[in-house]
Each structure stands twice: as C-alpha cells, then as structure tokens.
PDB file of N, CA and C in Angstrom:
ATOM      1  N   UNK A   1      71.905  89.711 -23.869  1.00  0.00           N
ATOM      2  CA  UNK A   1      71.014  88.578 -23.926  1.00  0.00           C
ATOM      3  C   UNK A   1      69.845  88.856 -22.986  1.00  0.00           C
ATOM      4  N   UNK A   2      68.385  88.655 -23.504  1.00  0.00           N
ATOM      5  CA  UNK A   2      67.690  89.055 -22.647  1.00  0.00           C
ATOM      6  C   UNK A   2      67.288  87.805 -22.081  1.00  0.00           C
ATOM      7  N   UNK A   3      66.181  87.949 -20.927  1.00  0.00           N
ATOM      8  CA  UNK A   3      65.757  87.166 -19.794  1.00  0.00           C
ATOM      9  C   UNK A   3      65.233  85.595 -20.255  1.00  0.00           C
ATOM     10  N   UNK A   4      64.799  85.828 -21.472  1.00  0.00           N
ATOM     11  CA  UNK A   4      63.896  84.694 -22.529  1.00  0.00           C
ATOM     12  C   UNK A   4      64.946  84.109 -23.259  1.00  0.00           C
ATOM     13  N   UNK A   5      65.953  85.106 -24.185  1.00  0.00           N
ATOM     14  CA  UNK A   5      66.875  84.260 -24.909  1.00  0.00           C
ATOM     15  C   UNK A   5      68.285  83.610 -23.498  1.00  0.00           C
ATOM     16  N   UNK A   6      68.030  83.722 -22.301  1.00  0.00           N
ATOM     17  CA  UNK A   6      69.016  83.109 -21.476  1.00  0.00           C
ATOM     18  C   UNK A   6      68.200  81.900 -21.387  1.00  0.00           C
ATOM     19  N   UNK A   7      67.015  81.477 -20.788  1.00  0.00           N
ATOM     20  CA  UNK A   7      66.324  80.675 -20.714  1.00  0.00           C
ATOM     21  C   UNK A   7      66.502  79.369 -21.427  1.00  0.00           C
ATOM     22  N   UNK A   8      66.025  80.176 -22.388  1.00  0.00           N
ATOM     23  CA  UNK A   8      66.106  79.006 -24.032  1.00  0.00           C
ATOM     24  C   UNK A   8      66.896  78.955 -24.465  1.00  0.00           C
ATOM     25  N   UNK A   9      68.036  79.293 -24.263  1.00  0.00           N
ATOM     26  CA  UNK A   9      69.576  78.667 -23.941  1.00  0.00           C
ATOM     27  C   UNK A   9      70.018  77.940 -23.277  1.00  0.00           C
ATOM     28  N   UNK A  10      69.464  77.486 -21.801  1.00  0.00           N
ATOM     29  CA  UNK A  10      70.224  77.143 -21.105  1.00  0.00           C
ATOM     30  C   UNK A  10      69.060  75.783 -21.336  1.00  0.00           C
ATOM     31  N   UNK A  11      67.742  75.993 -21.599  1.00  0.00           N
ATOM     32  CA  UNK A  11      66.870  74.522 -21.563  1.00  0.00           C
ATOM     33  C   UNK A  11      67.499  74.148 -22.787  1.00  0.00           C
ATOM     34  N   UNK A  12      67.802  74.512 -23.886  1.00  0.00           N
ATOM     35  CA  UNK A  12      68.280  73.739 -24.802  1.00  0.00           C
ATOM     36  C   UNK A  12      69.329  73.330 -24.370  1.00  0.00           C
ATOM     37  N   UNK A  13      70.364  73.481 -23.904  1.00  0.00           N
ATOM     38  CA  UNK A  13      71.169  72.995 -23.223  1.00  0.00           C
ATOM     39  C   UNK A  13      71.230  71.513 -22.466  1.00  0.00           C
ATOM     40  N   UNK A  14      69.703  71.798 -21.627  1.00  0.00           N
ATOM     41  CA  UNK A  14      69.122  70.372 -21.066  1.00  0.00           C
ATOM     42  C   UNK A  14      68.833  69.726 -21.629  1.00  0.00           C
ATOM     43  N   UNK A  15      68.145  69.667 -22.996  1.00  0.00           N
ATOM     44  CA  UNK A  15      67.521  68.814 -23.950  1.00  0.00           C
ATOM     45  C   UNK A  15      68.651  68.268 -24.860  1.00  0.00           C
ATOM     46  N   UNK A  16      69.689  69.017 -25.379  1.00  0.00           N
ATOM     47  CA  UNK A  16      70.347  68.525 -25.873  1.00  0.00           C
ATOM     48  C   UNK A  16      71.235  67.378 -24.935  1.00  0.00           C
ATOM     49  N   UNK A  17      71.156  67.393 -23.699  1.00  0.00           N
ATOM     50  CA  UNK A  17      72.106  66.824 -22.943  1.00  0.00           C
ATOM     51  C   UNK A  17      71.149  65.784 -21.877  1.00  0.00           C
ATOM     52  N   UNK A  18      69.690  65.158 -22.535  1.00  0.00           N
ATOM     53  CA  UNK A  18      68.977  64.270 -21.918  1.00  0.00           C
ATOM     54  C   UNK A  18      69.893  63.399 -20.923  1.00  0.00           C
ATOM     55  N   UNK A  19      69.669  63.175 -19.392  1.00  0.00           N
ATOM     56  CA  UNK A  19      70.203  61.836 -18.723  1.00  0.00           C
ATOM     57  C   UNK A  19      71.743  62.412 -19.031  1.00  0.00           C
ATOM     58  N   UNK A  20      72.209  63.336 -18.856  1.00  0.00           N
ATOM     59  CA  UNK A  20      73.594  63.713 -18.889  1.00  0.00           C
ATOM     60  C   UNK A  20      73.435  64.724 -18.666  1.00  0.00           C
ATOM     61  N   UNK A  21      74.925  64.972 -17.682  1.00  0.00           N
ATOM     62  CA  UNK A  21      75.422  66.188 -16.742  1.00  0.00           C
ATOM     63  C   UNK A  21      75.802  67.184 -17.737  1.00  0.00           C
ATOM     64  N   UNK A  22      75.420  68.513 -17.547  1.00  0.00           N
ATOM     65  CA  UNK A  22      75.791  69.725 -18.983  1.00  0.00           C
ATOM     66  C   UNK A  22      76.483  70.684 -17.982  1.00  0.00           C
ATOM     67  N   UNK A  23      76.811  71.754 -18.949  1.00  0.00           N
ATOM     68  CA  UNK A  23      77.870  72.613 -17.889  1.00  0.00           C
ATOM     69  C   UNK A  23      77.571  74.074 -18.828  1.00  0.00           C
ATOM     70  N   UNK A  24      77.520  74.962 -17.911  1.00  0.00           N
ATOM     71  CA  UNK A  24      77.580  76.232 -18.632  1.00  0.00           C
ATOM     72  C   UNK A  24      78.059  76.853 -17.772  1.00  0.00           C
ATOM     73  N   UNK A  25      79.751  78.403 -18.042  1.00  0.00           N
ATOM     74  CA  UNK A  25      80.376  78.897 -17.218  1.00  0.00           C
ATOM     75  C   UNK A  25      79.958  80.628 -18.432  1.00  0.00           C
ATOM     76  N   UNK A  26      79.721  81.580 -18.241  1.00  0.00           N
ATOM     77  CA  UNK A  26      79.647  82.982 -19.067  1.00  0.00           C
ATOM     78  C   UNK A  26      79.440  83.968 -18.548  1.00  0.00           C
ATOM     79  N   UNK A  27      80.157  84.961 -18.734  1.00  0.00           N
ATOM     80  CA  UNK A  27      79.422  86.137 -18.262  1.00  0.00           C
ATOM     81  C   UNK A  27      78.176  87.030 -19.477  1.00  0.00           C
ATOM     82  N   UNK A  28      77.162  86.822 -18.493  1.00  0.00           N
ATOM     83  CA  UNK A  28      75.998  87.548 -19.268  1.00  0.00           C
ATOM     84  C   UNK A  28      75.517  88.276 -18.709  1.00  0.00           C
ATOM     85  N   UNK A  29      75.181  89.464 -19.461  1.00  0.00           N
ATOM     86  CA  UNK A  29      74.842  91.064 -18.594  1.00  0.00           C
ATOM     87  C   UNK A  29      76.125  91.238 -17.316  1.00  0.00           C
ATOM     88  N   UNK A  30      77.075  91.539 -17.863  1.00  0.00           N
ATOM     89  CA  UNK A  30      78.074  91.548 -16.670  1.00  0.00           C
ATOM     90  C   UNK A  30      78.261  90.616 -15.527  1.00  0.00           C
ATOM     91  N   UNK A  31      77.631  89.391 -15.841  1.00  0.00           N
ATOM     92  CA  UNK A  31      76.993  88.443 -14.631  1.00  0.00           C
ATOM     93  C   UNK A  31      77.947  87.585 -14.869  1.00  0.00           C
ATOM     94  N   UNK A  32      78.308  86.789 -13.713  1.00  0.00           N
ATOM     95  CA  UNK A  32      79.351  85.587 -14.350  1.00  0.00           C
ATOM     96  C   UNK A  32      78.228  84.374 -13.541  1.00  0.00           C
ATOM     97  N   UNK A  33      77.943  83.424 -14.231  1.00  0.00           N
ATOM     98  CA  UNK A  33      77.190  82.833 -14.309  1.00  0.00           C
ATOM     99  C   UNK A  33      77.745  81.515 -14.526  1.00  0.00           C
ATOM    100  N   UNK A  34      77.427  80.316 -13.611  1.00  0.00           N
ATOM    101  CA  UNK A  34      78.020  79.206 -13.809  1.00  0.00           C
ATOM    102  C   UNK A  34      76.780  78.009 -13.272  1.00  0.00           C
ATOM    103  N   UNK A  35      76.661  77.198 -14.319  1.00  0.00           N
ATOM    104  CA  UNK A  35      75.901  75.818 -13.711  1.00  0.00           C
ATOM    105  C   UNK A  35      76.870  74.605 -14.103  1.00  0.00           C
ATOM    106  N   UNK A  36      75.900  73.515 -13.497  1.00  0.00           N
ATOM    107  CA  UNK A  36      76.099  72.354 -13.755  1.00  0.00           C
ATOM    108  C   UNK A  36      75.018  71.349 -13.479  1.00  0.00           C
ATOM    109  N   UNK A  37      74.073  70.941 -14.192  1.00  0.00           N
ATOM    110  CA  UNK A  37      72.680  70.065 -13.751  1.00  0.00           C
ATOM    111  C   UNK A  37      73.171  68.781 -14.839  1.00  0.00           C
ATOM    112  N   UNK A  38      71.624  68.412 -14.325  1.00  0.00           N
ATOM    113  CA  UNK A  38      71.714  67.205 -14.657  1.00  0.00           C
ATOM    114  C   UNK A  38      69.746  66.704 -14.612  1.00  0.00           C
ATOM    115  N   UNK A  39      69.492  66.949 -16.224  1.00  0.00           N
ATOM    116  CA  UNK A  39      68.074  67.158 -16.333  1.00  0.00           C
ATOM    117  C   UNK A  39      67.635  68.494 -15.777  1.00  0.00           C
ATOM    118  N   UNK A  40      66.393  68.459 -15.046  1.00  0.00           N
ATOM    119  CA  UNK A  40      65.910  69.521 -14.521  1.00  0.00           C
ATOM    120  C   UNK A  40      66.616  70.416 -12.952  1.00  0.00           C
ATOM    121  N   UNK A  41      67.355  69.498 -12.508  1.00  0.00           N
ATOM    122  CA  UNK A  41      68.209  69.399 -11.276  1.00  0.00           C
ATOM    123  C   UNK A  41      69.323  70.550 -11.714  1.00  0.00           C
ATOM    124  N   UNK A  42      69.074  71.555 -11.097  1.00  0.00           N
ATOM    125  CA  UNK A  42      70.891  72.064 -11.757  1.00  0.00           C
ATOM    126  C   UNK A  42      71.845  72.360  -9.804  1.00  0.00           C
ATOM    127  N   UNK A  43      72.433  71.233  -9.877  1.00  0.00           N
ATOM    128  CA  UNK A  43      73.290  70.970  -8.873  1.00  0.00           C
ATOM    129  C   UNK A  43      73.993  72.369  -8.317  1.00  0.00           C
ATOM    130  N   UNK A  44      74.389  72.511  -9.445  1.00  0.00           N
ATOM    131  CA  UNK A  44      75.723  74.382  -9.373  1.00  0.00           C
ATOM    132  C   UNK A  44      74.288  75.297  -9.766  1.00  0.00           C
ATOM    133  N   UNK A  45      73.884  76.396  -9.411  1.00  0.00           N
ATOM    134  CA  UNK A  45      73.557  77.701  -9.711  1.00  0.00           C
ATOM    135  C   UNK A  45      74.183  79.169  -9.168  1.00  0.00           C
ATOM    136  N   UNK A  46      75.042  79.154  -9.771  1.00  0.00           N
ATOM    137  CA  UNK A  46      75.345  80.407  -9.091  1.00  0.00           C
ATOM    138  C   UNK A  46      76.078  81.513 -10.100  1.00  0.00           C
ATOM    139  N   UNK A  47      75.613  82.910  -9.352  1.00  0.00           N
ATOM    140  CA  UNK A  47      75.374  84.109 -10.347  1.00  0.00           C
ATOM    141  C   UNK A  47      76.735  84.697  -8.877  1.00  0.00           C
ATOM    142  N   UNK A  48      77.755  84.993 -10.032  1.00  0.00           N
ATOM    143  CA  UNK A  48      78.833  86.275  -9.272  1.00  0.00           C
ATOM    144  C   UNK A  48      79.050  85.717  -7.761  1.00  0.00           C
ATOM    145  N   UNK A  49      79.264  84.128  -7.919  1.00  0.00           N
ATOM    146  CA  UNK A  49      79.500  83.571  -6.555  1.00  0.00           C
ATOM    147  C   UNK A  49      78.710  83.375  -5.502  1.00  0.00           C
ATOM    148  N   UNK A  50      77.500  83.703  -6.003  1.00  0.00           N
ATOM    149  CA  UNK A  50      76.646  83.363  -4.722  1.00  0.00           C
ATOM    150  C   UNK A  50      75.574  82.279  -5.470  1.00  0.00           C
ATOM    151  N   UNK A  51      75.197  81.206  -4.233  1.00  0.00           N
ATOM    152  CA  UNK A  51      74.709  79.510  -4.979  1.00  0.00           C
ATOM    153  C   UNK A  51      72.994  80.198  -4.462  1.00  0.00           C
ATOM    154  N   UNK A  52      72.283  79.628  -5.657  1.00  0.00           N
ATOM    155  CA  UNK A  52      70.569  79.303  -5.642  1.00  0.00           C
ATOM    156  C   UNK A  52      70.648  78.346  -5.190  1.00  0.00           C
ATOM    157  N   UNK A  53      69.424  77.891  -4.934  1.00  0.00           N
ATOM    158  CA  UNK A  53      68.779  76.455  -4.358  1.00  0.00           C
ATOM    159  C   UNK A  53      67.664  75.776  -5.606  1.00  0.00           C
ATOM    160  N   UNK A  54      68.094  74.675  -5.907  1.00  0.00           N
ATOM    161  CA  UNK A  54      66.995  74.198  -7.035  1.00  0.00           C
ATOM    162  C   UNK A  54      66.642  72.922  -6.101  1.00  0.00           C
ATOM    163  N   UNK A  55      65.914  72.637  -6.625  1.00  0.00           N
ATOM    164  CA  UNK A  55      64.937  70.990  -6.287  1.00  0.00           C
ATOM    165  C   UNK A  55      65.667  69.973  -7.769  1.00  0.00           C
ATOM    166  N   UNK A  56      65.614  68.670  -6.681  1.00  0.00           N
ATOM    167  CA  UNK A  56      66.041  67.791  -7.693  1.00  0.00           C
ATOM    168  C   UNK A  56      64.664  66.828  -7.882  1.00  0.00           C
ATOM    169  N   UNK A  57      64.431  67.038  -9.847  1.00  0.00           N
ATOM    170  CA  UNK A  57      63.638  66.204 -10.049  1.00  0.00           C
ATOM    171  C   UNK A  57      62.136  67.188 -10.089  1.00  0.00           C
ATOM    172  N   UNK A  58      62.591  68.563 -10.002  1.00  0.00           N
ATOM    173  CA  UNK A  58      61.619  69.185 -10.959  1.00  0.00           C
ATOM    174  C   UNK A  58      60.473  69.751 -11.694  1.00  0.00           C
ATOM    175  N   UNK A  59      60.149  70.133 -11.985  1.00  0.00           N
ATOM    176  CA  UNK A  59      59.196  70.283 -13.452  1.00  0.00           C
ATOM    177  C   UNK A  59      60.011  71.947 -14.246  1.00  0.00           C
ATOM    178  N   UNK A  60      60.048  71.028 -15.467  1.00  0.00           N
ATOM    179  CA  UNK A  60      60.727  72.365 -16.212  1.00  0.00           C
ATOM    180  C   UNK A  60      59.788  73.816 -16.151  1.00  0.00           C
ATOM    181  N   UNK A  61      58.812  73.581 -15.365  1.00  0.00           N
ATOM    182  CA  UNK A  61      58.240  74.961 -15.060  1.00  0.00           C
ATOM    183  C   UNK A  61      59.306  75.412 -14.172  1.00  0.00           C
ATOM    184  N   UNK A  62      59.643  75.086 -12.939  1.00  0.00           N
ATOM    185  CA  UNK A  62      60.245  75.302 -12.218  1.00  0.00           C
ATOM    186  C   UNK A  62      61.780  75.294 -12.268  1.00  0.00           C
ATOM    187  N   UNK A  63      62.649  74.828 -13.071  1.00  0.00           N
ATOM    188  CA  UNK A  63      63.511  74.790 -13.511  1.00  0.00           C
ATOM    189  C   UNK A  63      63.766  76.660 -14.745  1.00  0.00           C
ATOM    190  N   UNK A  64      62.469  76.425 -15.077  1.00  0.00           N
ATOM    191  CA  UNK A  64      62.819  77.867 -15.907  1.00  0.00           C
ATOM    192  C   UNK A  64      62.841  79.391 -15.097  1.00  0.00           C
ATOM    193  N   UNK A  65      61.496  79.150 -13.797  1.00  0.00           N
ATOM    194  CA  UNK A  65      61.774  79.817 -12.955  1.00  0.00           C
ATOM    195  C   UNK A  65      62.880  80.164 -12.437  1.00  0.00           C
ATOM    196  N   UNK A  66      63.601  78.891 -11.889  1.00  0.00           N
ATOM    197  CA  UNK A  66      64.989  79.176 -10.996  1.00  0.00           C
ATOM    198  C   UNK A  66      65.761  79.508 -11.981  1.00  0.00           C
ATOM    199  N   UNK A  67      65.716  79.723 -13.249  1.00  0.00           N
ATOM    200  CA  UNK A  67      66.777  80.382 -14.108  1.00  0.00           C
ATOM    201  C   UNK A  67      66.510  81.749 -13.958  1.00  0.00           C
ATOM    202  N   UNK A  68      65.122  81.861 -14.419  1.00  0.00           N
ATOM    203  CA  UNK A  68      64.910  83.522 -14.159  1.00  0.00           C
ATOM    204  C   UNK A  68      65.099  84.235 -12.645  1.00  0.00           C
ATOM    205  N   UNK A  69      64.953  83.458 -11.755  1.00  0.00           N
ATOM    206  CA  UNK A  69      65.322  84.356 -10.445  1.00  0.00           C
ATOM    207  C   UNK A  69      67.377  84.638 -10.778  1.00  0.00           C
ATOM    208  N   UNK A  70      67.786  83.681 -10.782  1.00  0.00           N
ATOM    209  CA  UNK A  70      69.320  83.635 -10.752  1.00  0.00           C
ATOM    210  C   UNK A  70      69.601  85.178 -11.740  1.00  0.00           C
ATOM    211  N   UNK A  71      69.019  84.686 -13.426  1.00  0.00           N
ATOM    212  CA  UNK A  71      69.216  86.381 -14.205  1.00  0.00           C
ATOM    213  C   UNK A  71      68.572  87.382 -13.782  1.00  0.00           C
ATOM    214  N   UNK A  72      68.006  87.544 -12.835  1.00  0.00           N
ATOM    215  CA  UNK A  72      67.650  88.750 -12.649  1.00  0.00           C
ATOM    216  C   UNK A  72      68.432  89.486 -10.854  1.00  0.00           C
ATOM    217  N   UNK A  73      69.148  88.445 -10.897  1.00  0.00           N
ATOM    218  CA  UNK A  73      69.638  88.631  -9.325  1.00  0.00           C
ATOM    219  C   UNK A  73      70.473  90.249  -9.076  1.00  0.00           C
ATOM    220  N   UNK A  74      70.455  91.069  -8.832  1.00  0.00           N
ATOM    221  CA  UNK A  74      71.172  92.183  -9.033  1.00  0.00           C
ATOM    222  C   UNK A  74      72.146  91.692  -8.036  1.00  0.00           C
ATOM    223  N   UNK A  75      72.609  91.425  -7.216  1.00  0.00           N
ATOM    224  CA  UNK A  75      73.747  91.526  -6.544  1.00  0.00           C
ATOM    225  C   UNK A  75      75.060  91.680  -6.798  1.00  0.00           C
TER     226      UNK A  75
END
C-alpha cells in the first residue's frame, strides 16, 4: 500500500465515521499500525508501538500530514 492509498484509507475511514470514534489495527509495509480518532483528532497513533502526537480539532490538512509522518516512520 503506498503513502496516498494509506491516506485515503484511513480519511475515508473518518468520513465514513462523521462525530464517531473509528478504529483501525494492520500491519502495512511490515508496520503494525494502530489508531483510534475521533474526526480529525486521532487519540491512538502509533506505528510498531511507538505513539505520534496529533492536535485535537484539526484541519484535515493536518490530520493527513500526521498520517504521512506515522507511514513513513522507519523505526
């Protein structure tokens, strides 16, 4: 899965799940990858056990960002 089709996976995810908590647990690119938000907020980010920092409340610019830092995290 590349960097764009993770993205637009995981915002559809948000959209489908307006004003409700969504959940995604997978390993992608060998990555084990787990959230849990709520809108643009994603509470859980974390790639192979180690947590990102998001802002609650957003702009899905920034929300797509903090997806792409997390997939590209080599650690």
């Amino acid at each position: 899965m590349t960097e764009q089709e993770f993205v637009k996976k995981i915002n559809g995810l948000r959209l489908d799940n307006k004003n409700n908590w969504y959940f995604f647990s997978d390993i992608v690119n060998g990555k084990d990858i787990k959230i849990k938000g709520y809108n643009t907020w994603m509470q859980i980010l974390k790639v192979n056990g180690i947590s990102f920092n998001t802002c609650m409340g957003g702009t899905v610019k920034s929300f797509k960002e903090d997806l792409s830092i997390a997939y590209n995290y080599k650690g």
